[in-house]
C-alpha atoms as a PDB file:
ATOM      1  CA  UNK A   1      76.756 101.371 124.140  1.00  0.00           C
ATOM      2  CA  UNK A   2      79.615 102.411 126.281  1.00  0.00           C
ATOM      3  CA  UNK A   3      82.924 100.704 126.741  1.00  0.00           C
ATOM      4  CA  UNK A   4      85.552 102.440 128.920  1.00  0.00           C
ATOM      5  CA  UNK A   5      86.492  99.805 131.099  1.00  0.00           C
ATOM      6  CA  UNK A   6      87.060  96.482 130.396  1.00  0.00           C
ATOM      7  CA  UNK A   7      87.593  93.244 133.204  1.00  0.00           C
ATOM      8  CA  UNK A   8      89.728  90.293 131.448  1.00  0.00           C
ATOM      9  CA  UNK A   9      89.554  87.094 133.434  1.00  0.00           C
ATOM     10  CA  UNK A  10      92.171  84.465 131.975  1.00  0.00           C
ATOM     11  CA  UNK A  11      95.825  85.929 131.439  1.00  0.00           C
ATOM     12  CA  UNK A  12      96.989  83.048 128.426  1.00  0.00           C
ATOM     13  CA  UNK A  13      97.388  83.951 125.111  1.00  0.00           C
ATOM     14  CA  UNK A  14      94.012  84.782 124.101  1.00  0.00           C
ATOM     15  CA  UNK A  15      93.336  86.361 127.398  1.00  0.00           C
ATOM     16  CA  UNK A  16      96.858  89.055 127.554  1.00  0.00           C
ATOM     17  CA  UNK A  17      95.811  89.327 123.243  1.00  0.00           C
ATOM     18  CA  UNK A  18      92.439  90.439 124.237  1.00  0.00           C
ATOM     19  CA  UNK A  19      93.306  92.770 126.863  1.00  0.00           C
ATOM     20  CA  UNK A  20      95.994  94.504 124.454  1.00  0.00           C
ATOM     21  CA  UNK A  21      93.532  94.816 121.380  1.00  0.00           C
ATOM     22  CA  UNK A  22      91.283  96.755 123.994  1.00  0.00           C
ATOM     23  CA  UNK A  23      94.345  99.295 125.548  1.00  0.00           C
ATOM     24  CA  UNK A  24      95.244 100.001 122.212  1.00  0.00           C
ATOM     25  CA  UNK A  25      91.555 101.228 121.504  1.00  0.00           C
ATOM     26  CA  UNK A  26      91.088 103.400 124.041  1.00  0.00           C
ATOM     27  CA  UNK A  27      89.723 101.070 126.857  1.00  0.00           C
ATOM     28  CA  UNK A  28      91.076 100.722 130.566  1.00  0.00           C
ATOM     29  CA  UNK A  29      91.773  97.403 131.405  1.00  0.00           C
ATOM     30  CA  UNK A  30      91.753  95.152 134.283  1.00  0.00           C
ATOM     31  CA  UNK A  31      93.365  91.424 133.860  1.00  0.00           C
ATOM     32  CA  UNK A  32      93.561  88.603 136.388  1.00  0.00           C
ATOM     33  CA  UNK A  33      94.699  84.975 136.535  1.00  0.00           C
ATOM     34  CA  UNK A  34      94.077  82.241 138.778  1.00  0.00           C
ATOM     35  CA  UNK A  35      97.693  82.147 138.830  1.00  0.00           C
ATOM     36  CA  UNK A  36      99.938  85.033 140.365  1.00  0.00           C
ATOM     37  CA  UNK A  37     102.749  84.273 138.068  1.00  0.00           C
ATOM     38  CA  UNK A  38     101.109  83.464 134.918  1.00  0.00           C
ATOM     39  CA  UNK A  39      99.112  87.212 135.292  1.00  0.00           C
ATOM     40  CA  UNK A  40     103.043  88.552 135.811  1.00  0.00           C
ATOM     41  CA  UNK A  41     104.194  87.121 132.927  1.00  0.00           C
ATOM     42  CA  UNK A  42     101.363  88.078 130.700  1.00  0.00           C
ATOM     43  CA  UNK A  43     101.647  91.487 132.368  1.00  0.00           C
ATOM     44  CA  UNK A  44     105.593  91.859 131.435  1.00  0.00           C
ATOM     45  CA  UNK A  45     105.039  90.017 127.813  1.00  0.00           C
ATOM     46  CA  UNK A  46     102.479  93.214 126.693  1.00  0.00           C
ATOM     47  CA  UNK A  47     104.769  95.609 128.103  1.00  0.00           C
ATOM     48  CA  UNK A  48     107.407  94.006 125.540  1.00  0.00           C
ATOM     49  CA  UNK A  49     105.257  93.724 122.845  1.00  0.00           C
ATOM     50  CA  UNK A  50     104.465  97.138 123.080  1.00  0.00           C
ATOM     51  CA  UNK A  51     107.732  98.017 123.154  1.00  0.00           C
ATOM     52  CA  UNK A  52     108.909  96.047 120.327  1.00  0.00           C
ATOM     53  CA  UNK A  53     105.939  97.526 117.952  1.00  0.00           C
ATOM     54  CA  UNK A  54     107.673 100.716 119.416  1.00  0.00           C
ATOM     55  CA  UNK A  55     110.966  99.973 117.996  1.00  0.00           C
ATOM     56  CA  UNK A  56     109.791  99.299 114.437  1.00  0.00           C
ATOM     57  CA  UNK A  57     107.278 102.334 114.645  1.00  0.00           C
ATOM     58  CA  UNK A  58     104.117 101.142 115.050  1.00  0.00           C
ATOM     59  CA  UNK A  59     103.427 103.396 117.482  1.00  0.00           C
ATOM     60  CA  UNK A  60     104.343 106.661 119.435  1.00  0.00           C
ATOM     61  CA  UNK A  61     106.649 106.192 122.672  1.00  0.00           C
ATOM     62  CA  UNK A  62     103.184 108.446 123.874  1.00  0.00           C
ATOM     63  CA  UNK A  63     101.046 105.637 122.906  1.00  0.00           C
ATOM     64  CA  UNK A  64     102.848 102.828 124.104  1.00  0.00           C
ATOM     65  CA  UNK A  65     102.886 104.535 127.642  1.00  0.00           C
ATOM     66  CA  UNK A  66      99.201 105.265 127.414  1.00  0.00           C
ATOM     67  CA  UNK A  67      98.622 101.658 126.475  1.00  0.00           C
ATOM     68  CA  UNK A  68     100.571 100.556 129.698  1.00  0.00           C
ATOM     69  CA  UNK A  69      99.195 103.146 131.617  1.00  0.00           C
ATOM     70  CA  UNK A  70      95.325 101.455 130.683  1.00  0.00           C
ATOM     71  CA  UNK A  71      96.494  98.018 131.557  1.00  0.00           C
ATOM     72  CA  UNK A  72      96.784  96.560 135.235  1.00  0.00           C
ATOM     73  CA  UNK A  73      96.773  93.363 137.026  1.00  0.00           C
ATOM     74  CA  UNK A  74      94.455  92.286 139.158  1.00  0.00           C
ATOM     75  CA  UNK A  75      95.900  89.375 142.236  1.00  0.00           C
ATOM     76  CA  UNK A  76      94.411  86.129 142.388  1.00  0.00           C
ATOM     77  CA  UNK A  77      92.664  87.123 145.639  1.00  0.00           C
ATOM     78  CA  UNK A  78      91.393  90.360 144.234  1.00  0.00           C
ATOM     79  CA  UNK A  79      88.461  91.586 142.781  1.00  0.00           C
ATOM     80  CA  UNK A  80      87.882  93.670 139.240  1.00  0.00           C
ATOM     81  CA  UNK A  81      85.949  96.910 139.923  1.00  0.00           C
ATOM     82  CA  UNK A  82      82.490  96.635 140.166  1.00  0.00           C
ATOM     83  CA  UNK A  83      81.536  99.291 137.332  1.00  0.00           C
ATOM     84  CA  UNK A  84      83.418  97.683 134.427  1.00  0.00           C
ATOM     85  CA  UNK A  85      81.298  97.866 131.177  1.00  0.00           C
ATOM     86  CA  UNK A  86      82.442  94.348 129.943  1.00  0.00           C
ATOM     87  CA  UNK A  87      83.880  91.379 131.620  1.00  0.00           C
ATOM     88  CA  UNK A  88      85.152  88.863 129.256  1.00  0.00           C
ATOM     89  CA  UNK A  89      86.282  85.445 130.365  1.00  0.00           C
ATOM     90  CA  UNK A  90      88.945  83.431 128.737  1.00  0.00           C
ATOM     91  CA  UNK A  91      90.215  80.380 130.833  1.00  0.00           C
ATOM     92  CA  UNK A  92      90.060  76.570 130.268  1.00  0.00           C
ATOM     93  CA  UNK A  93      87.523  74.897 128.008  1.00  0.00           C
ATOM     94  CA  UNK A  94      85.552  73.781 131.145  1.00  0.00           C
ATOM     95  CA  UNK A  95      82.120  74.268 131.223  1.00  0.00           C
ATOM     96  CA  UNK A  96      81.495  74.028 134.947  1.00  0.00           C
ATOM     97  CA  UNK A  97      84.390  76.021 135.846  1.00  0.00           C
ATOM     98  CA  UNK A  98      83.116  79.025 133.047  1.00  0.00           C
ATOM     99  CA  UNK A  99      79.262  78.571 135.014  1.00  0.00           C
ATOM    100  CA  UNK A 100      80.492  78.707 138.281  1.00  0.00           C
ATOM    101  CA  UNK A 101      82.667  81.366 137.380  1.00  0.00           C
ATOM    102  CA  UNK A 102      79.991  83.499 136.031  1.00  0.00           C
ATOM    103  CA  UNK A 103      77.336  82.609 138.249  1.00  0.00           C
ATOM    104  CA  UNK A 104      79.831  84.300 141.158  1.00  0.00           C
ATOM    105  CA  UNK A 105      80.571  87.229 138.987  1.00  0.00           C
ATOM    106  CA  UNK A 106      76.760  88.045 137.916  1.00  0.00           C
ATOM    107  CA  UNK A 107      76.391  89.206 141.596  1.00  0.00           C
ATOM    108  CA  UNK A 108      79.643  91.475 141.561  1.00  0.00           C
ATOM    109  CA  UNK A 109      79.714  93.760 138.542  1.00  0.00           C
ATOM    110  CA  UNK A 110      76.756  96.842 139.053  1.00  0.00           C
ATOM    111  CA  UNK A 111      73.842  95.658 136.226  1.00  0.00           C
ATOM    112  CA  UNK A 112      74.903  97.842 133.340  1.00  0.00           C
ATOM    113  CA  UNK A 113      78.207  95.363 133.054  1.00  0.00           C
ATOM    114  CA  UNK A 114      77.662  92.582 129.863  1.00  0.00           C
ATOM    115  CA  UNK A 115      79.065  89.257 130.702  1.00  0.00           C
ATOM    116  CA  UNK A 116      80.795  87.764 128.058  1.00  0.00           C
ATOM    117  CA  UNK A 117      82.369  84.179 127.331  1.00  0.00           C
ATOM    118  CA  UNK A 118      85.682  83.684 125.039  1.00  0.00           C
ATOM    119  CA  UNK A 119      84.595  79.970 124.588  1.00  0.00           C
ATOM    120  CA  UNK A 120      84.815  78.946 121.023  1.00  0.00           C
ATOM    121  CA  UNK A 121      82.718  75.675 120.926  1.00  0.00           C
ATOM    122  CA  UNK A 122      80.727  75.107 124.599  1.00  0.00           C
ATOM    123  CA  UNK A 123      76.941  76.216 124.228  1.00  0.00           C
ATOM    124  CA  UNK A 124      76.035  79.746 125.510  1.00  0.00           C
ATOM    125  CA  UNK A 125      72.766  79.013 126.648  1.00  0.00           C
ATOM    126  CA  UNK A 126      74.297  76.228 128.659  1.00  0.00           C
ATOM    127  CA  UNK A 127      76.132  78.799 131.001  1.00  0.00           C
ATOM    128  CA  UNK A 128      73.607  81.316 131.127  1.00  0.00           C
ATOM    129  CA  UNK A 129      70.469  79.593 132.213  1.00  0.00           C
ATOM    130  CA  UNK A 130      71.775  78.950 134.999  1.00  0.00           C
ATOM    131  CA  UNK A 131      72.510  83.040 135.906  1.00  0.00           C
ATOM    132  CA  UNK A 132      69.594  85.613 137.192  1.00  0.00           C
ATOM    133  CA  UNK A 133      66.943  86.442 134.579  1.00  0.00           C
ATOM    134  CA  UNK A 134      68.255  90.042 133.954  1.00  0.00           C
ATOM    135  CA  UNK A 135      71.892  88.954 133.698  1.00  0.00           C
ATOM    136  CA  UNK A 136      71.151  86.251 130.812  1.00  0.00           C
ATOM    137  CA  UNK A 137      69.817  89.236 128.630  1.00  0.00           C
ATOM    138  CA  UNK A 138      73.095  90.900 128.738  1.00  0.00           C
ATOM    139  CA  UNK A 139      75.390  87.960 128.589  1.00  0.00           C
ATOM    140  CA  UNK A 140      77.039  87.372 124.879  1.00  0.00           C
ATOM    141  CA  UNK A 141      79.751  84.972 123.330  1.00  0.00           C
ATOM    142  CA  UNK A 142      82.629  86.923 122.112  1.00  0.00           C
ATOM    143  CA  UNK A 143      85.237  84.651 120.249  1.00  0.00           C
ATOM    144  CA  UNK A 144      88.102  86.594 119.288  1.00  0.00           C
ATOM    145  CA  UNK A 145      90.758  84.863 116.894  1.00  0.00           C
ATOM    146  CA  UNK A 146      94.277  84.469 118.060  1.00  0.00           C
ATOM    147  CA  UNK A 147      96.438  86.189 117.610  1.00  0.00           C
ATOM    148  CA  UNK A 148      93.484  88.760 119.136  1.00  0.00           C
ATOM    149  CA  UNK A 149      95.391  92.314 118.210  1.00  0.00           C
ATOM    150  CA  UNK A 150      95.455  91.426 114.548  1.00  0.00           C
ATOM    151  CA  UNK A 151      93.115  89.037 113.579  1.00  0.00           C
ATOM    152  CA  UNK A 152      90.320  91.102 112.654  1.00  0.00           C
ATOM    153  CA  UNK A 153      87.690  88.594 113.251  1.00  0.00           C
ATOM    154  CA  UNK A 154      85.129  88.624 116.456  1.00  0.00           C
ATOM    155  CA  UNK A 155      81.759  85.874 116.779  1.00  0.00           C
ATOM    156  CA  UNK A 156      79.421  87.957 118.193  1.00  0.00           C
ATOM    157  CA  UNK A 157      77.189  84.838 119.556  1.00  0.00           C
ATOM    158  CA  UNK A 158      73.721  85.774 120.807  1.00  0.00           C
ATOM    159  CA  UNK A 159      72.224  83.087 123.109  1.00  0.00           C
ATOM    160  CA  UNK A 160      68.190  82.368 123.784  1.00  0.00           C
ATOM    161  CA  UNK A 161      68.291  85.094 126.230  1.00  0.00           C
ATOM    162  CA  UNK A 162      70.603  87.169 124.898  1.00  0.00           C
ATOM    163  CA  UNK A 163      69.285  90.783 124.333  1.00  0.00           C
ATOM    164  CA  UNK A 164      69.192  91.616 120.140  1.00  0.00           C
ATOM    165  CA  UNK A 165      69.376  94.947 120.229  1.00  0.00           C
ATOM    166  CA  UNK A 166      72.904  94.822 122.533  1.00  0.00           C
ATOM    167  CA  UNK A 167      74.121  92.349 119.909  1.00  0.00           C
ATOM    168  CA  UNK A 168      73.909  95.214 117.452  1.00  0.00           C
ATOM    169  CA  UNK A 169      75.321  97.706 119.377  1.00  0.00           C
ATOM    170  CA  UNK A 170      78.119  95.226 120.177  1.00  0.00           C
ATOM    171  CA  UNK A 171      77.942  94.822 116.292  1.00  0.00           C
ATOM    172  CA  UNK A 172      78.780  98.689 115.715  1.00  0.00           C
ATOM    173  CA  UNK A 173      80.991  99.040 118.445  1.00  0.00           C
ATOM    174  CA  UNK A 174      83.438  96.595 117.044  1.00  0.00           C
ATOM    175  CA  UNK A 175      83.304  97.728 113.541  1.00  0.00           C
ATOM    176  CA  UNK A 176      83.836 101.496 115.102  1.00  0.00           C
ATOM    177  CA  UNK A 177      87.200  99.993 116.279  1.00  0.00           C
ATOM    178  CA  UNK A 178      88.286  98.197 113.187  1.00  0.00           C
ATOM    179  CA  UNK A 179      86.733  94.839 113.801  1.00  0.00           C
ATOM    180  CA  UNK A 180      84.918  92.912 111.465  1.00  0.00           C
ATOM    181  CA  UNK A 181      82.261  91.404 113.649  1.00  0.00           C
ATOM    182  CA  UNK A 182      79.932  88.502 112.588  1.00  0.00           C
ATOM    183  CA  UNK A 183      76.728  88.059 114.450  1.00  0.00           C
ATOM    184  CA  UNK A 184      76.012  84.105 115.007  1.00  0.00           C
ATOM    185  CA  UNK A 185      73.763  82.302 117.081  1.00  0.00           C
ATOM    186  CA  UNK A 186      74.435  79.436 119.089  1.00  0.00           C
ATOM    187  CA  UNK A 187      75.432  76.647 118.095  1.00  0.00           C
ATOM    188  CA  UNK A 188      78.497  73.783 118.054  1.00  0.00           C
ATOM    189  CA  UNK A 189      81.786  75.913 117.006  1.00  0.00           C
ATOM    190  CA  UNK A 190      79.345  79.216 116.084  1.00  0.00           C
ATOM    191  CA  UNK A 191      80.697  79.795 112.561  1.00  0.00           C
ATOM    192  CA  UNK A 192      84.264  79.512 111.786  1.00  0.00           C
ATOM    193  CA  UNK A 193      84.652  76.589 114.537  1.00  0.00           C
ATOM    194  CA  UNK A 194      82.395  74.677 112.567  1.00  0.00           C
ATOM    195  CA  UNK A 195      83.764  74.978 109.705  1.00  0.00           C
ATOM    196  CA  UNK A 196      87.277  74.630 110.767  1.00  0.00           C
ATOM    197  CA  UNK A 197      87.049  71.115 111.832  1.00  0.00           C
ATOM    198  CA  UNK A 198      87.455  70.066 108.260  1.00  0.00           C
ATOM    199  CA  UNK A 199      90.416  72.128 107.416  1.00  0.00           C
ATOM    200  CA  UNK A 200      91.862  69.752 110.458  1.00  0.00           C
ATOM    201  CA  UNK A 201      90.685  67.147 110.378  1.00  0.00           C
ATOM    202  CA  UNK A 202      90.971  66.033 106.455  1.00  0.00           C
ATOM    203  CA  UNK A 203      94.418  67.644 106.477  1.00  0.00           C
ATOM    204  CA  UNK A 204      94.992  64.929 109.745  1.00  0.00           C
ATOM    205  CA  UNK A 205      93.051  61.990 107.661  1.00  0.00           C
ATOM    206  CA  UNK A 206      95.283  62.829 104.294  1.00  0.00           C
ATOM    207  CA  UNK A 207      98.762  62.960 106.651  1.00  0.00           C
ATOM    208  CA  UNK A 208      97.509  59.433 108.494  1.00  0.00           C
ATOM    209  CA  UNK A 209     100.311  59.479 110.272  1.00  0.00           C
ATOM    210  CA  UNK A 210     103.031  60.985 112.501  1.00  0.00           C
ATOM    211  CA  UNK A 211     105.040  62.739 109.598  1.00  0.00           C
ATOM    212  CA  UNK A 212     106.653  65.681 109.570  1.00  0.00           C
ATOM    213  CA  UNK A 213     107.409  65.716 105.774  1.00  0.00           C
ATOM    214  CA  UNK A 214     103.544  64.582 104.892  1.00  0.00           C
ATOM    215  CA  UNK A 215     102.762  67.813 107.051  1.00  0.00           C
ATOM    216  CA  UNK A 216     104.921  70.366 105.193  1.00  0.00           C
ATOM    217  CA  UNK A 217     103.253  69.369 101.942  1.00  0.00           C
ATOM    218  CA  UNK A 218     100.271  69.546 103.263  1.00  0.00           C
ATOM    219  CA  UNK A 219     101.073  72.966 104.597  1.00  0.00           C
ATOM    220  CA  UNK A 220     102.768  74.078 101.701  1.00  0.00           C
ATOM    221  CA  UNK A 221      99.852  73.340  99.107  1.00  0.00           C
ATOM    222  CA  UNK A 222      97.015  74.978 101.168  1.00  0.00           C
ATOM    223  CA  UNK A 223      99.249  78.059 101.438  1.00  0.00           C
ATOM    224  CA  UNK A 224     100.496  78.191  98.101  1.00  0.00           C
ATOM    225  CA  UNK A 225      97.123  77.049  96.278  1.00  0.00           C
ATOM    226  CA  UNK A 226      94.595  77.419  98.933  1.00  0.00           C
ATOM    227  CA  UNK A 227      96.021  81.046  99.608  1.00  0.00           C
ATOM    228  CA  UNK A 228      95.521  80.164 103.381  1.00  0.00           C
ATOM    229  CA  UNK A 229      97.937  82.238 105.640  1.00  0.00           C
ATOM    230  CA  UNK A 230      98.852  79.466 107.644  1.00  0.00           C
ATOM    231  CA  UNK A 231      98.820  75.282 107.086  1.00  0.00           C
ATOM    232  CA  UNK A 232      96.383  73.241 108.901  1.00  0.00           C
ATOM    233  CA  UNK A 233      99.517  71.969 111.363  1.00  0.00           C
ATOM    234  CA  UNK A 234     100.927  74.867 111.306  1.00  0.00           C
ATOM    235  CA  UNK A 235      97.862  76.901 113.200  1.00  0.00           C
ATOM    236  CA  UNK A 236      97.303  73.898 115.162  1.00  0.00           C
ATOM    237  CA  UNK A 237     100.613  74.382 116.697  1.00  0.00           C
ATOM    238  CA  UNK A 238     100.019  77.561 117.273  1.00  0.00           C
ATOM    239  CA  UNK A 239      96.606  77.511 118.855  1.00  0.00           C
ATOM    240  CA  UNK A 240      97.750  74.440 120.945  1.00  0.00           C
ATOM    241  CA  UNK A 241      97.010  70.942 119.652  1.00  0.00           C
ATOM    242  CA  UNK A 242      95.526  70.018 123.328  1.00  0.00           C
ATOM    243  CA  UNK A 243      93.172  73.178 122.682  1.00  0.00           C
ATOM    244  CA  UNK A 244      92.165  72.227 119.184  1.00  0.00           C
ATOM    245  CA  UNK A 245      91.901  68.916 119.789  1.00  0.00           C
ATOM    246  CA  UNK A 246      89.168  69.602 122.826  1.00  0.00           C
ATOM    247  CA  UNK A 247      87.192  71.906 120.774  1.00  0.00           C
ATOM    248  CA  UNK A 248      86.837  69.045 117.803  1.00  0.00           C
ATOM    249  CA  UNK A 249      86.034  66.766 120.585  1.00  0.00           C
ATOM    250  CA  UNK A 250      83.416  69.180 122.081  1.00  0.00           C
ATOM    251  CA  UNK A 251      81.832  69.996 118.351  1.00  0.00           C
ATOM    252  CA  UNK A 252      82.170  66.128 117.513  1.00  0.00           C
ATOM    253  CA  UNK A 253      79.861  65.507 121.047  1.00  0.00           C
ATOM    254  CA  UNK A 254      77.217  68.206 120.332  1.00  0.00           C
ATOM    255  CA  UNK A 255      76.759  66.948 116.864  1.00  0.00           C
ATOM    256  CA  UNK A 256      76.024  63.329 118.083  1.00  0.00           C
ATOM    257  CA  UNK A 257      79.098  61.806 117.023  1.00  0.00           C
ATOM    258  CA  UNK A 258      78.368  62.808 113.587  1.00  0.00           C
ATOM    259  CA  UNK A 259      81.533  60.979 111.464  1.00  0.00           C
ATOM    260  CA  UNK A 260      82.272  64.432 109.250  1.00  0.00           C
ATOM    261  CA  UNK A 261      83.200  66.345 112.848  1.00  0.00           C
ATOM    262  CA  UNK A 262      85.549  63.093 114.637  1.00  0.00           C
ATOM    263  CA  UNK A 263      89.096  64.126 115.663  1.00  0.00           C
ATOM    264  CA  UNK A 264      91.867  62.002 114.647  1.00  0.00           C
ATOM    265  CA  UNK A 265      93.815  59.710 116.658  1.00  0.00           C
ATOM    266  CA  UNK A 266      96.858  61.610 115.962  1.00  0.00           C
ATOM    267  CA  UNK A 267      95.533  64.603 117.714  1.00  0.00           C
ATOM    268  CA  UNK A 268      94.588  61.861 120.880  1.00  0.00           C
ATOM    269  CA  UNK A 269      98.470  60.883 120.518  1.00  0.00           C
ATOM    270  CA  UNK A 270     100.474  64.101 120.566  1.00  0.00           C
ATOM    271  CA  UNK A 271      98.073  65.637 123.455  1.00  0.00           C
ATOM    272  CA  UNK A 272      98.776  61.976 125.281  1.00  0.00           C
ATOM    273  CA  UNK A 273     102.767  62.671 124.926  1.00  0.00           C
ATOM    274  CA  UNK A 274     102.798  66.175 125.997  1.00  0.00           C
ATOM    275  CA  UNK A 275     103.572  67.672 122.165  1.00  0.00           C
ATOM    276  CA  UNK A 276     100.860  70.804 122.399  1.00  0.00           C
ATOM    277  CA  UNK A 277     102.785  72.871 119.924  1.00  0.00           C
ATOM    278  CA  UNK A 278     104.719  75.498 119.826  1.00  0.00           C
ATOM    279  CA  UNK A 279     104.018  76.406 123.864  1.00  0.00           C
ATOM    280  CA  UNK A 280     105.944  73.201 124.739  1.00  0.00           C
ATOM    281  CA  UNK A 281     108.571  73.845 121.597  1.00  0.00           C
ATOM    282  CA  UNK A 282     107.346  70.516 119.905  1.00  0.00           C
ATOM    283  CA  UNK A 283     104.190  69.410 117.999  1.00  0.00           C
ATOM    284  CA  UNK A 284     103.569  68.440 114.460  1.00  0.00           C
ATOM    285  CA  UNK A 285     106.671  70.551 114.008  1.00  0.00           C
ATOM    286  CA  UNK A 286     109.902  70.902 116.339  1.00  0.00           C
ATOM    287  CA  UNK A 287     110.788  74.540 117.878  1.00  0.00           C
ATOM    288  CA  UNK A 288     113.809  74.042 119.549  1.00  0.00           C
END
């Protein structure tokens, strides 16, 4: 399998993260964004994060310029070039915006091109029956873990029509770069998803309520006994508790309601009053 040039569609976090794990191993990369600014910003962020990693000697001022050499933005009205290897897609949680998205871009990219979907809990096979028979072969969930240039994880989800033998290719490519992929098929939340939902949502059932002091114990004992890098409300922050909150919601739903998957009220109230985290410098924590 070849992968020289990579299309990004979705310039937030995980989309700009994505794009600058894939400059710094060796790809050319195109990223867009519905919105003009939003694609700027993400643009001007890399080129700082590259230079900061430059500063503390990370990397080679020759490296960093190669990396921002690799990377350019694609306008809102524009299109990615039609002989990318991979397009990956990582906008909203929306699973008739990702299928009408896809189903537009499956007759743009030249047929070697493998579609690919960011999504970390809405059903591959969902999105892709409803793309031409030879595009569903080649079109693959890969879930990258934010934040994407250092968390080594990436699902490698194979859908009903997904072709087996690309998986594994996909499989070696990704361990060539320093990856540690996991091959999964589809299903609510793939792997880590899944499991996930209870590192939430007991940590949410054992807080009860809005509690900033309940949360730092909570926090504070996973990390210092679990050995977990990060607290429940801590990551939760940081992902976005509107974004974690509509993935439990979507796993909850394709597991029939099952009780062990239900997200917590709490999660329903800071999303309702606009606390998402650390993006809007207030969630189960305050970042002022």
């Amino acid at each position: 399998m070849k992968c020289e040039k990579v299309a990004i569609l979705g310039a937030g976090t995980m989309g700009a993260g994505i794009a600058q794990w894939f400059c710094q191993n060796g790809c050319v990369v195109e990223l867009q964004d519905a919105g003009l600014e939003q694609g700027e910003r993400a643009l001007q962020n890399l080129h700082a994060s590259w230079d900061k990693l430059l500063a503390k000697g990370k990397f080679t001022k020759e490296q960093v310029s190669d990396f921002k050499k690799r990377l350019s933005l694609i306008s809102p009205e524009g299109n990615f070039s039609k002989d990318c290897d991979l397009m990956i897609e990582a906008i909203i949680e929306n699973q008739k915006i990702k299928t009408e998205v896809f189903q537009k871009l499956s007759h743009h990219f030249e047929d070697k091109t493998i579609l690919a979907t960011n999504t970390s809990s809405i059903p591959l096979d969902a999105m892709a029956r409803e793309l031409p028979k030879e595009r569903q072969k080649r079109f693959f969930g890969l879930h990258f873990f934010n934040p994407a240039p250092i968390m080594k994880l990436v699902e490698i989800v194979c859908g009903h029509w997904s072709d087996k033998e690309l998986g594994d290719e996909l499989f070696t490519w990704f361990k060539g770069k320093g990856k540690e992929p996991a091959i999964c098929q589809d299903g609510p939340g793939f792997i880590v998803n899944r499991l996930a939902r209870n590192f939430y949502g007991e940590a949410l059932r054992l807080a009860k309520t809005e509690d900033q002091e309940k949360f730092h114990q909570i926090d504070h004992a996973l990390k210092e006994v679990g050995g977990f890098p990060m607290g429940p409300f801590e990551l939760m922050d940081l992902i976005g508790i509107d974004i974690n909150y509509s993935v439990s919601e979507s796993v909850w739903k394709s597991f029939y309601y099952d009780d062990r998957f239900a997200p917590h009220p709490l999660q329903r109230k800071m999303v309702t009053s606009g606390r998402l985290g650390k993006k809007t410098k207030g969630g189960f924590y305050d970042y002022e």
